[in-house]
N, C-alpha and C. Protein backbone atom coordinates (compact mmCIF):
# COMPACT_ATOMS: atom_id res chain seq x y z
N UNK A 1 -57.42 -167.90 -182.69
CA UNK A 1 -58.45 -168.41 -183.54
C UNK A 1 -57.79 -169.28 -184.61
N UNK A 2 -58.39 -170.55 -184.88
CA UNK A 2 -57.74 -171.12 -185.60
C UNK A 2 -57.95 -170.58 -187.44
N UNK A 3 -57.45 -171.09 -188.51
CA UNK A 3 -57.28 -170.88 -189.53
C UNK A 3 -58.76 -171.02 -189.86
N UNK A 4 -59.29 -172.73 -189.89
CA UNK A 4 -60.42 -173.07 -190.30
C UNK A 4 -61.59 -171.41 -190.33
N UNK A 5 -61.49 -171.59 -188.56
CA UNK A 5 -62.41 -171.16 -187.86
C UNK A 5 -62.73 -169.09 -188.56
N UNK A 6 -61.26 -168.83 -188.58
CA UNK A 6 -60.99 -167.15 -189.40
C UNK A 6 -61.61 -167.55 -190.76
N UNK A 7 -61.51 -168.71 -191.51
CA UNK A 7 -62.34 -168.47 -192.88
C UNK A 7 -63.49 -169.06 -192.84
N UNK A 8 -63.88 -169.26 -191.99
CA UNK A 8 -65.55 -169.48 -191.69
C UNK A 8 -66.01 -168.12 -191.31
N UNK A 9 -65.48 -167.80 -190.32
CA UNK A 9 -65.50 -166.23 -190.07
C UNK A 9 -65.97 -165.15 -191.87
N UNK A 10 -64.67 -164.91 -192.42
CA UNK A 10 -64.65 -164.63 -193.65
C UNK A 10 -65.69 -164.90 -194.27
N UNK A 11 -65.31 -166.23 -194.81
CA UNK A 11 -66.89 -166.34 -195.89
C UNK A 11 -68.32 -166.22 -195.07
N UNK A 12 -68.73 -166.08 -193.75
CA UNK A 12 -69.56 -165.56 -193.03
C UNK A 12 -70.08 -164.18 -193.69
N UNK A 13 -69.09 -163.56 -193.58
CA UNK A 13 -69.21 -162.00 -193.75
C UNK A 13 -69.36 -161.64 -194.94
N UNK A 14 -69.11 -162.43 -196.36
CA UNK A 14 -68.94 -162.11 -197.70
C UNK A 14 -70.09 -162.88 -197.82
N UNK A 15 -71.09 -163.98 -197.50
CA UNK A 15 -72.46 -164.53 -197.61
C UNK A 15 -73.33 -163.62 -197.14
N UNK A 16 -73.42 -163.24 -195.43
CA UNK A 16 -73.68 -161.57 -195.17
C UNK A 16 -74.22 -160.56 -196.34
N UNK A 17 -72.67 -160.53 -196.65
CA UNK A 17 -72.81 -159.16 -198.08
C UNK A 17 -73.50 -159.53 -199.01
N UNK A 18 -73.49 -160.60 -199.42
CA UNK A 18 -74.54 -160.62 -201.00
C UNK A 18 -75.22 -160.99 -200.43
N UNK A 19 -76.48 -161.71 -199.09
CA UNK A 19 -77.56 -161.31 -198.87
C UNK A 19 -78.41 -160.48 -198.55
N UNK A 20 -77.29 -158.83 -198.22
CA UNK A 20 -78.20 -158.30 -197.64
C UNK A 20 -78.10 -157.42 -198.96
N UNK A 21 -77.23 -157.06 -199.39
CA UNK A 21 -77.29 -156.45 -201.19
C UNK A 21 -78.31 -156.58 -201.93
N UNK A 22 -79.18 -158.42 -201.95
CA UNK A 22 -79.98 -158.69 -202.60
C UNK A 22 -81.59 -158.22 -202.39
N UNK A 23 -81.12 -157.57 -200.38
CA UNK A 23 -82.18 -157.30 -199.97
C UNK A 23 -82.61 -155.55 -200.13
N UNK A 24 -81.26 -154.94 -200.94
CA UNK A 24 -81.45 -153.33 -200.89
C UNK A 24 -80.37 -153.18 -199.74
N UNK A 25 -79.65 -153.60 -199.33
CA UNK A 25 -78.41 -152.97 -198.47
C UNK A 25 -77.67 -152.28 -198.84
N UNK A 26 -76.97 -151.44 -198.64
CA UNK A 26 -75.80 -150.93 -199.68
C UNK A 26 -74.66 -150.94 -198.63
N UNK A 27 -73.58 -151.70 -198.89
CA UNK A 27 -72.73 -152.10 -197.77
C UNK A 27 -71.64 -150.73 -198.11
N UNK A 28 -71.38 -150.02 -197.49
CA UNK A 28 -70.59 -148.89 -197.32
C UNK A 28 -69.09 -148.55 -196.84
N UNK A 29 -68.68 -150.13 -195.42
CA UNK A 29 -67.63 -150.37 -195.42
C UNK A 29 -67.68 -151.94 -194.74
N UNK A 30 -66.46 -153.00 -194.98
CA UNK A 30 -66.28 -153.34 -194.06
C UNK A 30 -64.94 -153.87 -193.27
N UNK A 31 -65.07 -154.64 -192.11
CA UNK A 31 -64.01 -154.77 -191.29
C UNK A 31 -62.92 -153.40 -190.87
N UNK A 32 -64.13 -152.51 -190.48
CA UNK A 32 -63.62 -151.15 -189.78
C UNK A 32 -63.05 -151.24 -188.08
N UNK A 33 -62.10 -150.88 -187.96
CA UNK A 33 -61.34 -150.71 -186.68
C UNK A 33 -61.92 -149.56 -185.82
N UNK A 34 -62.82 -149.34 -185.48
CA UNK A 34 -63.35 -147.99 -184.61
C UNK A 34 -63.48 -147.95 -183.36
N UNK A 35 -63.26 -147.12 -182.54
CA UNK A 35 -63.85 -147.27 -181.18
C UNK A 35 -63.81 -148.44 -180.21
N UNK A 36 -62.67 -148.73 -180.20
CA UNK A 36 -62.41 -149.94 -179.63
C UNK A 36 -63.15 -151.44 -180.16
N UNK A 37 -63.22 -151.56 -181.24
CA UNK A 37 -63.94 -152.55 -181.74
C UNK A 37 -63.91 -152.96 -183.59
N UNK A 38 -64.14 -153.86 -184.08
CA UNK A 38 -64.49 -154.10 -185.41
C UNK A 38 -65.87 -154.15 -185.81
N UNK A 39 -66.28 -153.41 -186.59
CA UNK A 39 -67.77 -153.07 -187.09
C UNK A 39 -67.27 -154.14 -188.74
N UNK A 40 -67.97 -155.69 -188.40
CA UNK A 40 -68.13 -156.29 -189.52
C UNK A 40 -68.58 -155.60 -190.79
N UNK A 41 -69.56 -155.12 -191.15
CA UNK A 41 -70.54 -154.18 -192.12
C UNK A 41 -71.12 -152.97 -191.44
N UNK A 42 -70.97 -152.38 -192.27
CA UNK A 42 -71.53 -150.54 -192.33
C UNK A 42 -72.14 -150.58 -193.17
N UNK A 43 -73.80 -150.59 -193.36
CA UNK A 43 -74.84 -150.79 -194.31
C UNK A 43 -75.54 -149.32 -194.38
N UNK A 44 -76.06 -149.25 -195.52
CA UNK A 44 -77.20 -148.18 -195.65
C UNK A 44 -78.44 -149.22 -195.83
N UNK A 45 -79.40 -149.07 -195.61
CA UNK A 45 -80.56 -149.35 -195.91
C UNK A 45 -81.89 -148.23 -195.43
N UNK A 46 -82.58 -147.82 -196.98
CA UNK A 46 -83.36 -146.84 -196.42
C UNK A 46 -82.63 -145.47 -196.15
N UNK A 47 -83.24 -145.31 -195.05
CA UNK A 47 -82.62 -143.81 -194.63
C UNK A 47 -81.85 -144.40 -193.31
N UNK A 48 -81.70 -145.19 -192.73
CA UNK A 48 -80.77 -145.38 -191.79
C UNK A 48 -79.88 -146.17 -192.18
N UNK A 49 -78.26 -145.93 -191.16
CA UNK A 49 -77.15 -146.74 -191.22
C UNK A 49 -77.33 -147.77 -190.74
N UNK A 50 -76.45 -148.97 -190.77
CA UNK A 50 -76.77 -150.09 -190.07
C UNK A 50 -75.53 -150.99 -190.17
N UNK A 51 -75.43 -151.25 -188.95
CA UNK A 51 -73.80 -151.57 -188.32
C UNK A 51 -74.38 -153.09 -188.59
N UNK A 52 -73.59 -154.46 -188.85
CA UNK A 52 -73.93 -155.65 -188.86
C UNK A 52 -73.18 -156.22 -188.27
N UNK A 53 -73.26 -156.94 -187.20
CA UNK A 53 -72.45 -158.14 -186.65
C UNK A 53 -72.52 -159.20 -187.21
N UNK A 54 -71.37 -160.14 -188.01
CA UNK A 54 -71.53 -161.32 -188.35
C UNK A 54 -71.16 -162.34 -187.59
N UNK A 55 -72.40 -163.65 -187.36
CA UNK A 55 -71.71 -164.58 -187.02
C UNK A 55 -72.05 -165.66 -187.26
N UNK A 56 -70.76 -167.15 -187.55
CA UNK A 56 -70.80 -167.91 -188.11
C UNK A 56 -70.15 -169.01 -187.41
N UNK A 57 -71.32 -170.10 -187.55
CA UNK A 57 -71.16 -171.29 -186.67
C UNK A 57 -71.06 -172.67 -187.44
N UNK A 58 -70.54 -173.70 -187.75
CA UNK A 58 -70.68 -174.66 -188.16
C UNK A 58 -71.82 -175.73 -187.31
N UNK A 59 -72.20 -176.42 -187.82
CA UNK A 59 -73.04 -177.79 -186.65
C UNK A 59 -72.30 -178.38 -185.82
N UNK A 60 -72.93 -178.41 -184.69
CA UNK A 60 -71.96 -179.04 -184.04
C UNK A 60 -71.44 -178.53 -182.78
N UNK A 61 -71.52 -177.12 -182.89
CA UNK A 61 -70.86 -175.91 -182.42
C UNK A 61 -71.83 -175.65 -181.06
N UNK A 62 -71.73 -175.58 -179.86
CA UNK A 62 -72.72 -175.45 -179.10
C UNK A 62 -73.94 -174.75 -178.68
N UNK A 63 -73.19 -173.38 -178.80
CA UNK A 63 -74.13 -172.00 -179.44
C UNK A 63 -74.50 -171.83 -180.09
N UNK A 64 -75.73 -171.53 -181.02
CA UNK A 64 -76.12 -171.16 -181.93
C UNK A 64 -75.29 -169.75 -182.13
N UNK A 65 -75.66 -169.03 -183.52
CA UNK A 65 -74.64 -168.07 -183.67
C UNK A 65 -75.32 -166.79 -182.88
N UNK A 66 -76.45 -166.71 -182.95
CA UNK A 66 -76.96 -165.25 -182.21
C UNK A 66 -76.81 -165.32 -180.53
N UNK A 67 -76.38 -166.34 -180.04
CA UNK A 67 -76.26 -166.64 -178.74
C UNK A 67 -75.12 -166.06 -178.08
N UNK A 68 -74.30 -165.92 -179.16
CA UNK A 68 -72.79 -165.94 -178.97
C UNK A 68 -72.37 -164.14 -178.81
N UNK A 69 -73.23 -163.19 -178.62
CA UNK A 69 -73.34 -161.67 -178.67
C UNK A 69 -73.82 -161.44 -176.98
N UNK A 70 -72.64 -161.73 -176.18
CA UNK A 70 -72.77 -161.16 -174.75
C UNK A 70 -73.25 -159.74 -174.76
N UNK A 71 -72.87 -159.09 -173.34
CA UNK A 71 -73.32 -157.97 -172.66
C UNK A 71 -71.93 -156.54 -173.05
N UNK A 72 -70.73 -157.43 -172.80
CA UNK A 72 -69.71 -156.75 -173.34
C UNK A 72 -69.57 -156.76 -174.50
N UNK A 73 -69.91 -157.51 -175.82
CA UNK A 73 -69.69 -157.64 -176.94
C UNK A 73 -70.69 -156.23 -177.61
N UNK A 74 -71.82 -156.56 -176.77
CA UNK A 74 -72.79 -155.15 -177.19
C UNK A 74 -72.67 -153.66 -176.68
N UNK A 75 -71.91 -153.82 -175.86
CA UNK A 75 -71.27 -152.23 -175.32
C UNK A 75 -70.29 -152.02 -176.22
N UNK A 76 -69.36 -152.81 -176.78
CA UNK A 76 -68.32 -152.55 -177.91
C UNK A 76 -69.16 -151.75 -179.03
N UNK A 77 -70.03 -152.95 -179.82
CA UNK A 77 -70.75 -152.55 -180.54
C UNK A 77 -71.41 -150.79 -180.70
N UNK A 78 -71.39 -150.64 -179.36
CA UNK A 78 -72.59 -149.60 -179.19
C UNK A 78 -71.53 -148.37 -179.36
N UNK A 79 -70.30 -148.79 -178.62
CA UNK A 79 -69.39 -147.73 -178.62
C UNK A 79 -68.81 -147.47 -180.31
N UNK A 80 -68.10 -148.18 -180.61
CA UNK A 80 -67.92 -148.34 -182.19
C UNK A 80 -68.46 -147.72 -183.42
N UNK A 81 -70.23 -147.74 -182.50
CA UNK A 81 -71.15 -147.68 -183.96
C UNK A 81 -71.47 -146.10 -183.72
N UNK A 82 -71.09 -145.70 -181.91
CA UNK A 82 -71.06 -144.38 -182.14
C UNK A 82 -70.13 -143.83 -182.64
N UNK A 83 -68.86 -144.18 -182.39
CA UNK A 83 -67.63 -143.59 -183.42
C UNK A 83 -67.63 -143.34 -184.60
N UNK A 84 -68.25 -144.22 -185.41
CA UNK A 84 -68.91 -144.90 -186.83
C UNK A 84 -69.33 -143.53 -186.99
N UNK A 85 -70.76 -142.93 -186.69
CA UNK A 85 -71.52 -142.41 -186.99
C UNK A 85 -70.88 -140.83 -186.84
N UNK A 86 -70.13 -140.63 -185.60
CA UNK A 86 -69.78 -139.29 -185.39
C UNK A 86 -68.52 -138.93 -186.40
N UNK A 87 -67.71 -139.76 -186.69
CA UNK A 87 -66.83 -140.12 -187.31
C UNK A 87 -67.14 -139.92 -189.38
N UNK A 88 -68.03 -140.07 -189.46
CA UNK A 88 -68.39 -139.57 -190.24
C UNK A 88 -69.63 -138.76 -190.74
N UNK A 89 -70.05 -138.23 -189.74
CA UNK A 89 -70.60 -136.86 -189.47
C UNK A 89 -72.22 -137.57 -189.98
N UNK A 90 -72.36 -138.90 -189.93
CA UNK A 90 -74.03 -139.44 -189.94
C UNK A 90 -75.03 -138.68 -188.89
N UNK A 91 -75.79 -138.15 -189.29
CA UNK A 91 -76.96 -137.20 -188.65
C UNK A 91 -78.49 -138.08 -188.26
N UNK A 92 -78.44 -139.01 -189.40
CA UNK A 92 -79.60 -139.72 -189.02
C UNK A 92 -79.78 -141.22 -188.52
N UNK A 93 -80.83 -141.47 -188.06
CA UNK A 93 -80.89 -142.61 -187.18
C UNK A 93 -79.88 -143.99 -188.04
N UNK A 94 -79.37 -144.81 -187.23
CA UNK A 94 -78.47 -145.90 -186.53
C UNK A 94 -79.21 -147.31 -186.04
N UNK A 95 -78.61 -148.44 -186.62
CA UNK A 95 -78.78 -149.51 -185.62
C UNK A 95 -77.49 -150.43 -185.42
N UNK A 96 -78.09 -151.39 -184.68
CA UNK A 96 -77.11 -152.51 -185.09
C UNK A 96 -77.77 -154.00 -185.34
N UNK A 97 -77.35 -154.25 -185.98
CA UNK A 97 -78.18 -155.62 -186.55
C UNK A 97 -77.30 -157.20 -186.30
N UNK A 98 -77.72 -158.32 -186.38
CA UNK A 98 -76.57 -159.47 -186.03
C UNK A 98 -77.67 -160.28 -187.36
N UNK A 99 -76.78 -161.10 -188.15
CA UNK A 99 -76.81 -161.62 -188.97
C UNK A 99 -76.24 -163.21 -188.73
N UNK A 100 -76.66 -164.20 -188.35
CA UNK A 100 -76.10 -165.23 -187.88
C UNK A 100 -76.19 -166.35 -189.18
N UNK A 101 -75.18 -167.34 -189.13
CA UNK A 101 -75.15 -168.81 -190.06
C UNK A 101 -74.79 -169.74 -189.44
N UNK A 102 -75.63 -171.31 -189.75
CA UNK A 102 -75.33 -171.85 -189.16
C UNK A 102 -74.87 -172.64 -190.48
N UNK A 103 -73.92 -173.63 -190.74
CA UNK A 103 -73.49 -173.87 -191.76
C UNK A 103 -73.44 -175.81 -191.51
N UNK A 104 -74.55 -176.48 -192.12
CA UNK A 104 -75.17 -177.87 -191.75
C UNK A 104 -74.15 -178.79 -192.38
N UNK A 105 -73.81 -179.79 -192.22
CA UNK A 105 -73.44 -180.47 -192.73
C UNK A 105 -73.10 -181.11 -194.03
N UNK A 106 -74.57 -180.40 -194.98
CA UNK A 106 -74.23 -180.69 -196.10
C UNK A 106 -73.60 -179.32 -196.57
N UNK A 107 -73.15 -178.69 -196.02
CA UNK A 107 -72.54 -177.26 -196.62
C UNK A 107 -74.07 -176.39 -196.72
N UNK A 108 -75.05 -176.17 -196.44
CA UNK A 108 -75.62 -175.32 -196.69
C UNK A 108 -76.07 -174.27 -195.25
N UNK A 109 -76.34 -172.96 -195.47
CA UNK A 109 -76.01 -171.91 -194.78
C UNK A 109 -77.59 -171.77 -194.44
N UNK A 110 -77.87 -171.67 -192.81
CA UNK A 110 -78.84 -171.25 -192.16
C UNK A 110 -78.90 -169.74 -191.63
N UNK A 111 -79.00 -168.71 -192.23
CA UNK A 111 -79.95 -167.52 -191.37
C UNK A 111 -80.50 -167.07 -190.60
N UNK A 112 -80.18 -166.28 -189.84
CA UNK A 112 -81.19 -165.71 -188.47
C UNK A 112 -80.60 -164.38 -188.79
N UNK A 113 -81.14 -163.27 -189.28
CA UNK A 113 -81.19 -161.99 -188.86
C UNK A 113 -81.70 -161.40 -187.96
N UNK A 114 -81.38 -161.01 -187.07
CA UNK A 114 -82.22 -160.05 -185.79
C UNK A 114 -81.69 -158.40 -186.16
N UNK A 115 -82.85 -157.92 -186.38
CA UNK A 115 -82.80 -156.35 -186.22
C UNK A 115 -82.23 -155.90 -184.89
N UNK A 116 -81.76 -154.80 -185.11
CA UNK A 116 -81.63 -153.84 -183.84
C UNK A 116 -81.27 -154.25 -182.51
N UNK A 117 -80.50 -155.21 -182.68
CA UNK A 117 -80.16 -155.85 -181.10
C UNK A 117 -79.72 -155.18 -179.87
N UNK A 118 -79.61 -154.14 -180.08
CA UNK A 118 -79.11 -153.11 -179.02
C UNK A 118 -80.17 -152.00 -178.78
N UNK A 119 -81.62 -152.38 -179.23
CA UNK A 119 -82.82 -151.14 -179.13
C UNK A 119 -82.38 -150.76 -177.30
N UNK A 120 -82.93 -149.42 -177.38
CA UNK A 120 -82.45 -149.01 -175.86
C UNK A 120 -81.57 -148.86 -175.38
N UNK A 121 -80.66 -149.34 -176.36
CA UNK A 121 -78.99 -149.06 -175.83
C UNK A 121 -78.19 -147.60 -176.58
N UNK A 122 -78.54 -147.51 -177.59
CA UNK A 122 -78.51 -146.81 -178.59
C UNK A 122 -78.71 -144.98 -177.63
């Protein structure tokens, strides 16, 4: 991965955090190594946990950012977020969420949150 591309990554994940803060998130950890995988954000919101995938695309980029969350990327996820949870002895309900940016030309940051991208997998 190139340099650019890791601090697009980065500030992805720290734009992430103070939007979802602003929304009542309470971010709990991040860039956790679990279960064969990296869990970007470990959120509370409410009474459930909530695992966040970040991702961050410049224009230009072919995929949009929520596009970019294959079949294997979500079995990681799924495995991870159970580690997550057993791992620290969480009892109540779990998701996983993807948080996407698309970042336009004039520098400003586009949004797509999708809830629960793994319903049924879980």
């Amino acid at each position: 991965m190139s340099a650019s591309r890791a601090l697009l990554g980065a500030e992805g994940e720290e734009e992430a955090r103070r939007r979802l803060e602003a929304r009542g998130y309470r971010v709990l950890e991040r860039n956790v190594r679990i279960g064969g995988a990296e869990l970007d954000l470990v959120c509370r919101h409410g009474d459930e946990v909530v695992v966040v995938e970040v991702r961050t695309r410049s224009v230009g980029v072919l995929q949009p950012p929520e596009e970019t969350v294959g079949p294997v990327k979500l079995r990681r996820l799924v495995r991870a977020g159970r580690s997550w949870v057993v791992s620290r002895g969480w009892k109540g309900p779990w998701r996983i969420d993807l948080v996407g940016f698309t970042v336009d030309r004039n520098g400003e940051w586009h949004e797509s949150h999708l809830r629960d991208i793994t319903a049924g997998m879980v």
